[in-house]
C-alpha atoms as a PDB file:
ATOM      1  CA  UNK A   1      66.550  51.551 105.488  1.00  0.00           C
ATOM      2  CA  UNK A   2      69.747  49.781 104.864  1.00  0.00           C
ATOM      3  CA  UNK A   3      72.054  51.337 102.254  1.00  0.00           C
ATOM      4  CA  UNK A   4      73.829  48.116 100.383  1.00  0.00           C
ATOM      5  CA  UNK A   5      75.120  48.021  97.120  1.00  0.00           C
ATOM      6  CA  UNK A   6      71.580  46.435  95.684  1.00  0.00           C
ATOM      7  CA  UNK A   7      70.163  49.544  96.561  1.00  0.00           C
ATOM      8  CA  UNK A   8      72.542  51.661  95.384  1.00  0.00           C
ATOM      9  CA  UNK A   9      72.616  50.169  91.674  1.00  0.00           C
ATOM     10  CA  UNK A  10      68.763  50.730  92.129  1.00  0.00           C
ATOM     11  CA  UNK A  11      68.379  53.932  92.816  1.00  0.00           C
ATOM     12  CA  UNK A  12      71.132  54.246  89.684  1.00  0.00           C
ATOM     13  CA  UNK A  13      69.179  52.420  87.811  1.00  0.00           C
ATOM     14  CA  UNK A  14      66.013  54.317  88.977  1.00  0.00           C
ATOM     15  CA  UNK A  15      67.404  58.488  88.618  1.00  0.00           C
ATOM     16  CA  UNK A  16      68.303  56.806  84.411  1.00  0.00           C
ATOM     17  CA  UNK A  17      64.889  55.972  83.771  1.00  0.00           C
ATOM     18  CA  UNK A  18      63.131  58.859  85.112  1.00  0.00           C
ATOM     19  CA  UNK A  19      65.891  61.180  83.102  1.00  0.00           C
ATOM     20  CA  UNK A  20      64.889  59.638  80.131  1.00  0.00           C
ATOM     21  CA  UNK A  21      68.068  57.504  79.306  1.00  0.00           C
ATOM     22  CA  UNK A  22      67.479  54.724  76.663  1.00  0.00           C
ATOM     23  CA  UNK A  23      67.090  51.241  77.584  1.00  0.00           C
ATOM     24  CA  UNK A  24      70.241  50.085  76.246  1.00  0.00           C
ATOM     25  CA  UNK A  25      72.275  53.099  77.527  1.00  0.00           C
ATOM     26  CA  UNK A  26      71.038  51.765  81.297  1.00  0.00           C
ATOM     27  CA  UNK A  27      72.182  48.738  80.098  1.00  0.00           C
ATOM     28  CA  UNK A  28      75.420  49.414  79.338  1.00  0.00           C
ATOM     29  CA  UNK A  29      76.069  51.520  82.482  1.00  0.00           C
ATOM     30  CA  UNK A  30      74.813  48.784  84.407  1.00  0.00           C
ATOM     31  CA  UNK A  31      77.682  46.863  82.839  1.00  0.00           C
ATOM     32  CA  UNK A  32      75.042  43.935  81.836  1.00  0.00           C
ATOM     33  CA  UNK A  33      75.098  41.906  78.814  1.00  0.00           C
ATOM     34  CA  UNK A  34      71.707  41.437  78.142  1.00  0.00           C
ATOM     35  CA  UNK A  35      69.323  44.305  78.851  1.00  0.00           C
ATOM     36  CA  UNK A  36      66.969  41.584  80.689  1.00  0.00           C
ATOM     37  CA  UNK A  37      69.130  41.588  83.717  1.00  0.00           C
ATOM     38  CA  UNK A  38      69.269  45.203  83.750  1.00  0.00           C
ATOM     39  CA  UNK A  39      64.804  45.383  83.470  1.00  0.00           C
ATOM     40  CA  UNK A  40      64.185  42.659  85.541  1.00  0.00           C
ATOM     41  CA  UNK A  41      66.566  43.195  87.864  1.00  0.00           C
ATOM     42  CA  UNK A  42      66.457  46.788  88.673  1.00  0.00           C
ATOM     43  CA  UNK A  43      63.388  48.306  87.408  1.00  0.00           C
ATOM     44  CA  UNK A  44      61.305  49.451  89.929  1.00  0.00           C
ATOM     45  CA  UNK A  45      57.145  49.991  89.552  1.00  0.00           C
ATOM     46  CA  UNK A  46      56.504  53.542  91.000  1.00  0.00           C
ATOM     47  CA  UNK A  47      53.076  54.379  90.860  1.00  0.00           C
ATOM     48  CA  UNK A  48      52.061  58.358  90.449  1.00  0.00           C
ATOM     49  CA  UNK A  49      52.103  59.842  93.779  1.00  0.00           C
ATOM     50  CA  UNK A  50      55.150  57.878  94.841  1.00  0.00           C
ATOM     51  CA  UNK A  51      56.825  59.160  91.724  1.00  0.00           C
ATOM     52  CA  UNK A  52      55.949  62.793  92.171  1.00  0.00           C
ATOM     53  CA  UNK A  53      57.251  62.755  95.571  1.00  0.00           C
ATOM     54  CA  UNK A  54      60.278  61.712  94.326  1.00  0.00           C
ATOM     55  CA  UNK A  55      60.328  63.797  91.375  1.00  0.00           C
ATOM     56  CA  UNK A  56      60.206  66.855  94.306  1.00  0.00           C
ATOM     57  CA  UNK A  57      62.495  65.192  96.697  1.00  0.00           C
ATOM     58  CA  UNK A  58      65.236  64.452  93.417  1.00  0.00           C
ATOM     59  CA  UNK A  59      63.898  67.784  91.476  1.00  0.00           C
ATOM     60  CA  UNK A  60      63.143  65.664  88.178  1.00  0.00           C
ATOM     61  CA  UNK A  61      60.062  66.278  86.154  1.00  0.00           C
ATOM     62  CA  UNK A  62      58.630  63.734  84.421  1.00  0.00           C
ATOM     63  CA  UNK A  63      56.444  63.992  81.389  1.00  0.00           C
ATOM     64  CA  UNK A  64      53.706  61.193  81.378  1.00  0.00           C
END
């Protein structure tokens, strides 16, 4: 996989949301101005097994 600066603000985007960090929090850290940009944007869909992979490979647990 390429490493670009899109994927890089995802995977930013994508270790806030599993941690739990407010909505507008992302947003600001993002440096948005409208949270919109920030969810449609950058938010990824991870379904289950994808995210507890990641959850090992980042050592994150999520609570569902």
């Amino acid at each position: 996989m390429k490493v670009n600066w899109l994927v890089m603000r995802r995977s930013f985007d994508q270790w806030l949301r599993l941690n739990g960090v407010d909505p507008k929090e992302r947003q600001g850290l993002m440096r948005h101005a409208s949270f919109s940009t920030t969810g449609n944007k950058y938010d990824q869909h991870i379904e289950s097994l994808q995210r507890r992979a990641l959850d090992r490979l980042i050592g994150v647990q999520v609570v569902n």
